[in-house]
Protein backbone atom coordinates (compact mmCIF):
# COMPACT_ATOMS: atom_id res chain seq x y z
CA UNK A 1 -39.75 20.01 6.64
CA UNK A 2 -42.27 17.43 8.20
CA UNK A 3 -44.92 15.89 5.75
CA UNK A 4 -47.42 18.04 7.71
CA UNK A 5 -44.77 20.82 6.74
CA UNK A 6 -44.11 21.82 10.09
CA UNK A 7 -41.11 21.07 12.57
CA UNK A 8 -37.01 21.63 12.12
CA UNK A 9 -36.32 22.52 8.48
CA UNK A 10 -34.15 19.46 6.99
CA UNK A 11 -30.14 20.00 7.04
CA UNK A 12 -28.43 20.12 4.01
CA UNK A 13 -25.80 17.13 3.72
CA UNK A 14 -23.78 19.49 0.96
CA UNK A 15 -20.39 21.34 1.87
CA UNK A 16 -20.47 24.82 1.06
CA UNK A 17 -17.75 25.83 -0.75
CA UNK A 18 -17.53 29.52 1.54
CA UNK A 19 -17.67 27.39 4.83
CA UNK A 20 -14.43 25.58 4.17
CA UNK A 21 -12.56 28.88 2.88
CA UNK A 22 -13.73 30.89 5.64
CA UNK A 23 -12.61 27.77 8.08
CA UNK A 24 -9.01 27.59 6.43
CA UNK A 25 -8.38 30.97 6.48
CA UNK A 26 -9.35 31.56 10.51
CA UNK A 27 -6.19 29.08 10.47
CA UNK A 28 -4.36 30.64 7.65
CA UNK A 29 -5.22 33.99 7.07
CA UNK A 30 -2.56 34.48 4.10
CA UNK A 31 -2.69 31.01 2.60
CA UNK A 32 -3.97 30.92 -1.38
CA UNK A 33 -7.12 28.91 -1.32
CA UNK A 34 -9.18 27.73 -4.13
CA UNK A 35 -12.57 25.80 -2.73
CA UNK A 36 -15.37 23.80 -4.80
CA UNK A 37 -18.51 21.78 -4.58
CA UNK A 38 -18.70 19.09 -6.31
CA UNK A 39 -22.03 17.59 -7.69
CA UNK A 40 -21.90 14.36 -4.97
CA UNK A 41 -22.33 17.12 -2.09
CA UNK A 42 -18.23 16.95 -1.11
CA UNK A 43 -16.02 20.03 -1.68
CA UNK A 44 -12.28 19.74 -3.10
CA UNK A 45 -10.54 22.63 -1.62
CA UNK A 46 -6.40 23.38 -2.95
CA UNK A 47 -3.99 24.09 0.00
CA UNK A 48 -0.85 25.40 -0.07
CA UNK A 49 1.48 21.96 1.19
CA UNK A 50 2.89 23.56 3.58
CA UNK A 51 -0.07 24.68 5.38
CA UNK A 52 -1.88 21.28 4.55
CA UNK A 53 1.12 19.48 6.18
CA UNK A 54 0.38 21.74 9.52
CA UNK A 55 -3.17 20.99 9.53
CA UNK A 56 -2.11 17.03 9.51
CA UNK A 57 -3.19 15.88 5.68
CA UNK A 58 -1.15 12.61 5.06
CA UNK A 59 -0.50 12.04 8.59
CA UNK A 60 -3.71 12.33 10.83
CA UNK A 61 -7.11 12.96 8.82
CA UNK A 62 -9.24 12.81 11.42
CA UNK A 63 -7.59 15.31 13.55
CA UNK A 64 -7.03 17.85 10.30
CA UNK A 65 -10.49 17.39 9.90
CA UNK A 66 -11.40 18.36 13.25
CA UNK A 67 -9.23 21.40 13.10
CA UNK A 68 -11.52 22.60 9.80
CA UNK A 69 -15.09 21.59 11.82
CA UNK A 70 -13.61 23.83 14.50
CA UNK A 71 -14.42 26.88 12.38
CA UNK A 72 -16.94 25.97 10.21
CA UNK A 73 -20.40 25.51 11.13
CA UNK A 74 -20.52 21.56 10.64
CA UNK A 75 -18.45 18.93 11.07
CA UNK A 76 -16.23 17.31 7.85
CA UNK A 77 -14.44 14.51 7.31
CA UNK A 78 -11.36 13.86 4.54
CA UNK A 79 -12.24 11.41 2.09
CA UNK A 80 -9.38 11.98 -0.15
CA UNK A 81 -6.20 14.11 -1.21
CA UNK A 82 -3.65 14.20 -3.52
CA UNK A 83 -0.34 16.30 -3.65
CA UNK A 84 0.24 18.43 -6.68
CA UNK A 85 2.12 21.06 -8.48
CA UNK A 86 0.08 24.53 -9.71
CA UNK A 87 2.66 27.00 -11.58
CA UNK A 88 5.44 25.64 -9.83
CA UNK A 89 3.90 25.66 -6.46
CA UNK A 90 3.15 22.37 -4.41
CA UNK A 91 -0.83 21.89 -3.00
CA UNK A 92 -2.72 19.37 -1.73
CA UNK A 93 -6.10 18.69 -3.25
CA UNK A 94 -8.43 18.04 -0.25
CA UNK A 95 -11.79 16.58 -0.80
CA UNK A 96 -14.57 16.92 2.36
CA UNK A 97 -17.82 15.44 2.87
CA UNK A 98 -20.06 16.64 5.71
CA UNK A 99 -20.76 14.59 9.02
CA UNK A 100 -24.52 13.77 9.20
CA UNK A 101 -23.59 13.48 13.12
CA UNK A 102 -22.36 16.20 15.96
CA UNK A 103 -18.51 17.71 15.17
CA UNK A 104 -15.49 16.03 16.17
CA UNK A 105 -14.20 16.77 19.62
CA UNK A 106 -12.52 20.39 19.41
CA UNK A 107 -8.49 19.65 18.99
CA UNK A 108 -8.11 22.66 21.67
CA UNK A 109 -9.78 20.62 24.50
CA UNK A 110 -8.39 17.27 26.39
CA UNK A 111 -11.22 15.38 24.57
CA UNK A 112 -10.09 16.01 21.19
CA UNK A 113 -6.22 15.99 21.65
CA UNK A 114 -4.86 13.18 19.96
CA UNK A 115 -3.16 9.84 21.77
CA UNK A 116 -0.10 8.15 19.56
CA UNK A 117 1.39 5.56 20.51
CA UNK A 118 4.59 5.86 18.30
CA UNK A 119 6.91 9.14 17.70
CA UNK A 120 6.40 8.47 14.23
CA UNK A 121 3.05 8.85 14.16
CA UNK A 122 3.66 12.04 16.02
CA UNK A 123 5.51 13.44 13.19
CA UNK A 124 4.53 11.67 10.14
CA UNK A 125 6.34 13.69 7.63
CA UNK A 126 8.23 16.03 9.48
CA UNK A 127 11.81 15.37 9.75
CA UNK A 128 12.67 14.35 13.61
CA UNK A 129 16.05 13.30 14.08
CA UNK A 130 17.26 10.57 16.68
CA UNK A 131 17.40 12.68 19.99
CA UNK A 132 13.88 14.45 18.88
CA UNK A 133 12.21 11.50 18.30
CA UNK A 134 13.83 10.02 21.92
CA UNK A 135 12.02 13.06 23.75
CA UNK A 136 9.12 12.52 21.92
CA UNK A 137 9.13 8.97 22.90
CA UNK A 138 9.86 10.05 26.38
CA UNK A 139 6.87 12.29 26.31
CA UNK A 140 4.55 9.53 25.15
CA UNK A 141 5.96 7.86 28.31
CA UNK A 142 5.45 10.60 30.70
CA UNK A 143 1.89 10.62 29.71
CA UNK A 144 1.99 13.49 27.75
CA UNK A 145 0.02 13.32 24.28
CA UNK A 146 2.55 15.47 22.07
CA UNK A 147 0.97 16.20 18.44
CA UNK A 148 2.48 18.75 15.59
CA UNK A 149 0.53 21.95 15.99
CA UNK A 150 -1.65 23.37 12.99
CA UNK A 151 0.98 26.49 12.50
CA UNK A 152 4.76 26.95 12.20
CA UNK A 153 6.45 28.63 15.29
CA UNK A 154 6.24 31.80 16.07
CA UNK A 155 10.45 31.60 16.02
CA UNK A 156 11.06 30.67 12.95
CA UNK A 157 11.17 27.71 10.39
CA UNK A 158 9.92 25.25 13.16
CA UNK A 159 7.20 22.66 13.96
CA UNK A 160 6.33 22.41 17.09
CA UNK A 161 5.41 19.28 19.45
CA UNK A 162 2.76 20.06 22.18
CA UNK A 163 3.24 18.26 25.05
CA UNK A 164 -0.07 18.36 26.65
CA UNK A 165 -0.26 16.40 29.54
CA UNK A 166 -3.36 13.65 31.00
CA UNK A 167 -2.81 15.40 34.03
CA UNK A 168 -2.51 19.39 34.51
CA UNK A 169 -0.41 18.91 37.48
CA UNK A 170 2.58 17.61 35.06
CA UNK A 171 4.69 19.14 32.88
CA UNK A 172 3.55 20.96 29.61
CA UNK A 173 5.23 22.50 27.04
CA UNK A 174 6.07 22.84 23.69
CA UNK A 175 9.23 21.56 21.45
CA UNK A 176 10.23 23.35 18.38
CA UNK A 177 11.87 21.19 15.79
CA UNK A 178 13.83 22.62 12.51
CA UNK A 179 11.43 22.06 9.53
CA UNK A 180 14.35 21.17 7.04
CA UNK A 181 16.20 19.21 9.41
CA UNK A 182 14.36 17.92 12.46
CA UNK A 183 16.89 18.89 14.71
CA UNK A 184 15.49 20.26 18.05
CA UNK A 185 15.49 23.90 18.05
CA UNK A 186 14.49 24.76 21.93
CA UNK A 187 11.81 24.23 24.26
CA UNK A 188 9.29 26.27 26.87
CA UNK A 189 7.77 24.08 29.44
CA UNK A 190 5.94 24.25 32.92
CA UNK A 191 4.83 22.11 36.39
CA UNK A 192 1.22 22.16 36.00
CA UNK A 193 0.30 26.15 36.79
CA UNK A 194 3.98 27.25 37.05
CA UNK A 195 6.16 29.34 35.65
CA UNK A 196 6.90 28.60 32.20
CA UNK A 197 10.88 27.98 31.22
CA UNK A 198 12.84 28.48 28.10
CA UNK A 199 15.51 26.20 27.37
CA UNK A 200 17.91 25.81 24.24
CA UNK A 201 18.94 22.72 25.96
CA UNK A 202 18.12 19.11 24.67
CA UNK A 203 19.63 17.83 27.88
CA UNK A 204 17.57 20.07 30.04
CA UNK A 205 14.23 19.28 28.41
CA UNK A 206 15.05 15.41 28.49
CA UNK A 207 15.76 15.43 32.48
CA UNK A 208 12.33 17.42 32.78
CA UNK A 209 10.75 14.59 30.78
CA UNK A 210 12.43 11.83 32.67
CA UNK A 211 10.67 13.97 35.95
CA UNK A 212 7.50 13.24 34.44
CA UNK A 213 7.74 9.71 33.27
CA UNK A 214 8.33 8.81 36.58
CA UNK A 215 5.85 10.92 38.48
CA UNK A 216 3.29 9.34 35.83
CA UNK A 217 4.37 5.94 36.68
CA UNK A 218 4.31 6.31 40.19
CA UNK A 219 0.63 7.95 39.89
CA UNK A 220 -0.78 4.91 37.77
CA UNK A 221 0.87 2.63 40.20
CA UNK A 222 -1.14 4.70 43.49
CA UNK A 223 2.32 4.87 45.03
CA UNK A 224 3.17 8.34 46.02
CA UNK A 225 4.83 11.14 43.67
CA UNK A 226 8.84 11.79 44.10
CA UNK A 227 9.62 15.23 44.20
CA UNK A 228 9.57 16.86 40.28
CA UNK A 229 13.34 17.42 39.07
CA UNK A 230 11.00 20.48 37.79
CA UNK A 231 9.49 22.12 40.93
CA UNK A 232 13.30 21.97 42.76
């Protein structure tokens, strides 16, 4: 309160232990969690590794924490993890403080979609293999931002690559890559508003990408777009 004891009531810099779980578990309803405050105000929450590695812990903090301020009712930030071993089981040991300013941008929107420069620091610690990291680097080209989503896909043992695009005329899409492997797995794209395509083809999915790079280049040049291999 003010020191007349009127005005906004004062926010609490602590993380609640019951924010984080309830955050995790709108992204993963049927991981184990275990979530504590600590006396300093942070909370050290166990993951399951797998899920951790989804949510981007050891390979992009900032945008793993934005995924948890998504759901809870405050921004975080990671100040910490480790990776361990709980009857046999691997975790990571998370620790969270709270942002004393506004949440990060929202991971679902353009503003909070992460730009890498590098296929490597696409994938971090996923496996990629020499012709997935070549479309990812041809993505990164083609103005697309491509980042690991938070979840495996829906077809299997897979991570998947986003490919959003700077601009939703271009090509979109999403790459699934073998988790044990890093061998690409398939791919469903579309032409800004199109239909959307399945393709088992790396070949397919590289020409597509090769469209894009060089309707990109020709936009940031102000020359006029070729026709999209895409849209024929």
């Amino acid at each position: 309160m003010s020191a007349s004891g009127k005005g906004c009531p004062v926010i609490s810099p602590e993380v609640r232990a019951r924010d984080i779980t309830a955050a995790l578990r709108a992204l993963y309803p049927a991981a184990t969690l275990r979530c504590r405050a600590n006396p300093d105000g942070t909370a050290e929450v166990r993951i399951p590794a797998l899920c951790a590695r989804y949510l981007g812990v050891g390979r992009d903090g900032h945008h793993a924490a934005a995924w948890i301020s998504v759901h809870a009712p405050y921004g975080v930030r990671i100040t910490g993890y480790d990776w361990v071993t709980v009857g046999g089981r691997p975790f990571a040991m998370v620790t969270l403080a709270r942002l004393e300013y506004p949440k990060p941008a929202d991971p679902r929107t353009s503003a909070g979609v992460p730009a890498y420069a590098t296929a490597g620091q696409v994938t971090g610690g996923w496996p990629a293999n020499r012709p997935v990291t070549g479309l990812i680097t041809l993505a990164i080209g083609a103005g697309c931002r491509p980042h690991v989503a938070p979840q495996r896909s829906p077809h299997g043992r897979r991570y998947r690559v986003c490919l959003w695009h700077v601009d939703p005329e271009l090509l979109h899409g999403v790459i699934d890559v073998m988790e044990a492997s890093g061998r690409f797995a398939g791919a469903w794209y579309s032409w800004g508003r199109g239909p959307e395509r399945r393709t088992g083809d790396l070949g397919e999915i590289r020409r597509q990408l090769i469209s894009a790079r060089g309707l990109h280049r020709a936009a940031a040049a102000g020359g006029i777009r070729p026709a999209a291999e895409g849209r024929r």
